[in-house]
C-alpha atoms as a PDB file:
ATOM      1  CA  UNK A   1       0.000   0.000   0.000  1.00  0.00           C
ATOM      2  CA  UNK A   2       0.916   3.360  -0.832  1.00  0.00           C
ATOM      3  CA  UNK A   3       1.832   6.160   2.059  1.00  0.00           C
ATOM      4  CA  UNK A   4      -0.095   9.100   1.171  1.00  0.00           C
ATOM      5  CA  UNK A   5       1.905  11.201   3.480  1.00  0.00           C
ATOM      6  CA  UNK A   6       4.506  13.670   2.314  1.00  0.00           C
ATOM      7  CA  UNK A   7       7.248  15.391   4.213  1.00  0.00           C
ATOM      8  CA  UNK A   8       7.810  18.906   4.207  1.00  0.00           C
ATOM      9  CA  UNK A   9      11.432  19.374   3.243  1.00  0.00           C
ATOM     10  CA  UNK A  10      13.034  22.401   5.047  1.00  0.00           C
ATOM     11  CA  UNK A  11      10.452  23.182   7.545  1.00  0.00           C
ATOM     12  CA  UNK A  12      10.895  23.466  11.573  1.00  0.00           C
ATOM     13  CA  UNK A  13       8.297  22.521  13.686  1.00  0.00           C
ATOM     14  CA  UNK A  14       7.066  25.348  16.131  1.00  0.00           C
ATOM     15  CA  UNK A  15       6.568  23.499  19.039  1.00  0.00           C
ATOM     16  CA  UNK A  16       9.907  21.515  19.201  1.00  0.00           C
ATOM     17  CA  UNK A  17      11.791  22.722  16.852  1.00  0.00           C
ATOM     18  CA  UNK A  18      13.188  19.866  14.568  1.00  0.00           C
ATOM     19  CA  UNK A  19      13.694  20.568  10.921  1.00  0.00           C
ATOM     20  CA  UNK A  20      12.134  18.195   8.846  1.00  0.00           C
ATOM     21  CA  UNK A  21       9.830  16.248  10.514  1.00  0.00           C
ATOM     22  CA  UNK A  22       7.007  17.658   9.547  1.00  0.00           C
ATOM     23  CA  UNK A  23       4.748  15.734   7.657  1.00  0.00           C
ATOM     24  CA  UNK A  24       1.239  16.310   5.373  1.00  0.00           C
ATOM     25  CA  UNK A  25      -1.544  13.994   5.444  1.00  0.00           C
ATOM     26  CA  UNK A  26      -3.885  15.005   2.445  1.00  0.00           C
ATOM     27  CA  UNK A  27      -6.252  12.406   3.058  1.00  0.00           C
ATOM     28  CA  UNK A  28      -6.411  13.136   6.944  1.00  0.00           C
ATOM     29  CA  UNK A  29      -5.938  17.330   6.100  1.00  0.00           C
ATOM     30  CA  UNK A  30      -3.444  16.851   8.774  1.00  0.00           C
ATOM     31  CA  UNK A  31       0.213  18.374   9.564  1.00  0.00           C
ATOM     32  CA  UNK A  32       2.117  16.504  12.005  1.00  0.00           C
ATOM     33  CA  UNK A  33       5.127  16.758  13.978  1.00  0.00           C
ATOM     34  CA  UNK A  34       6.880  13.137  13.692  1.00  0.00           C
ATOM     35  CA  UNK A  35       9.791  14.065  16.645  1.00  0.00           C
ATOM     36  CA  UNK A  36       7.218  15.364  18.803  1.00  0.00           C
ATOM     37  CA  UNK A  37       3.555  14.442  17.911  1.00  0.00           C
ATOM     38  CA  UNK A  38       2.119  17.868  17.580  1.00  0.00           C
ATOM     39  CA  UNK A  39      -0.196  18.390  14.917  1.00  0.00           C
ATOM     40  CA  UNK A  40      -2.265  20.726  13.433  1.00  0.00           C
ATOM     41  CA  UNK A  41      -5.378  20.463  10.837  1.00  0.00           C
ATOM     42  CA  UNK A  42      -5.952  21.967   7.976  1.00  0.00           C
ATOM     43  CA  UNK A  43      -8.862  24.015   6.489  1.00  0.00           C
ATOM     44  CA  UNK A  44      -9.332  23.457   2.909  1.00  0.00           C
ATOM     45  CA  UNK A  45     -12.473  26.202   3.108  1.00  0.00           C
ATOM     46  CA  UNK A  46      -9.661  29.282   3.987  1.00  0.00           C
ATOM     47  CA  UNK A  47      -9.240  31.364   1.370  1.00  0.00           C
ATOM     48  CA  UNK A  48      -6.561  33.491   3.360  1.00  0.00           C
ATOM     49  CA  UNK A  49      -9.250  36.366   3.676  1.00  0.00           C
ATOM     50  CA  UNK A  50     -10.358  37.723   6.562  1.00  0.00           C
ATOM     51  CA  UNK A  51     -14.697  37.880   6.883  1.00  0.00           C
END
């Protein structure tokens, strides 16, 4: 089976600081922290605008 995770090359985790661990679950819409567990969803319905 096929990993649909990716990792994000060159990024640092906020919370502990390791660069990359980070990884992006599309399926999930999850960013997670694989040294330190933290993660963070994403929210596809953003536009980047503020209402």
């Amino acid at each position: 089976m096929t990993e649909l995770a990716y990792i994000l090359d060159g990024l640092r985790c906020a919370a502990c600081g390791a660069v990359n661990t980070l990884w992006l679950d599309l399926i999930c819409g999850l960013v997670e922290c694989r040294e330190c567990g933290q993660g963070a969803f994403l929210d596809p319905d953003h536009d980047g605008e503020d209402v």
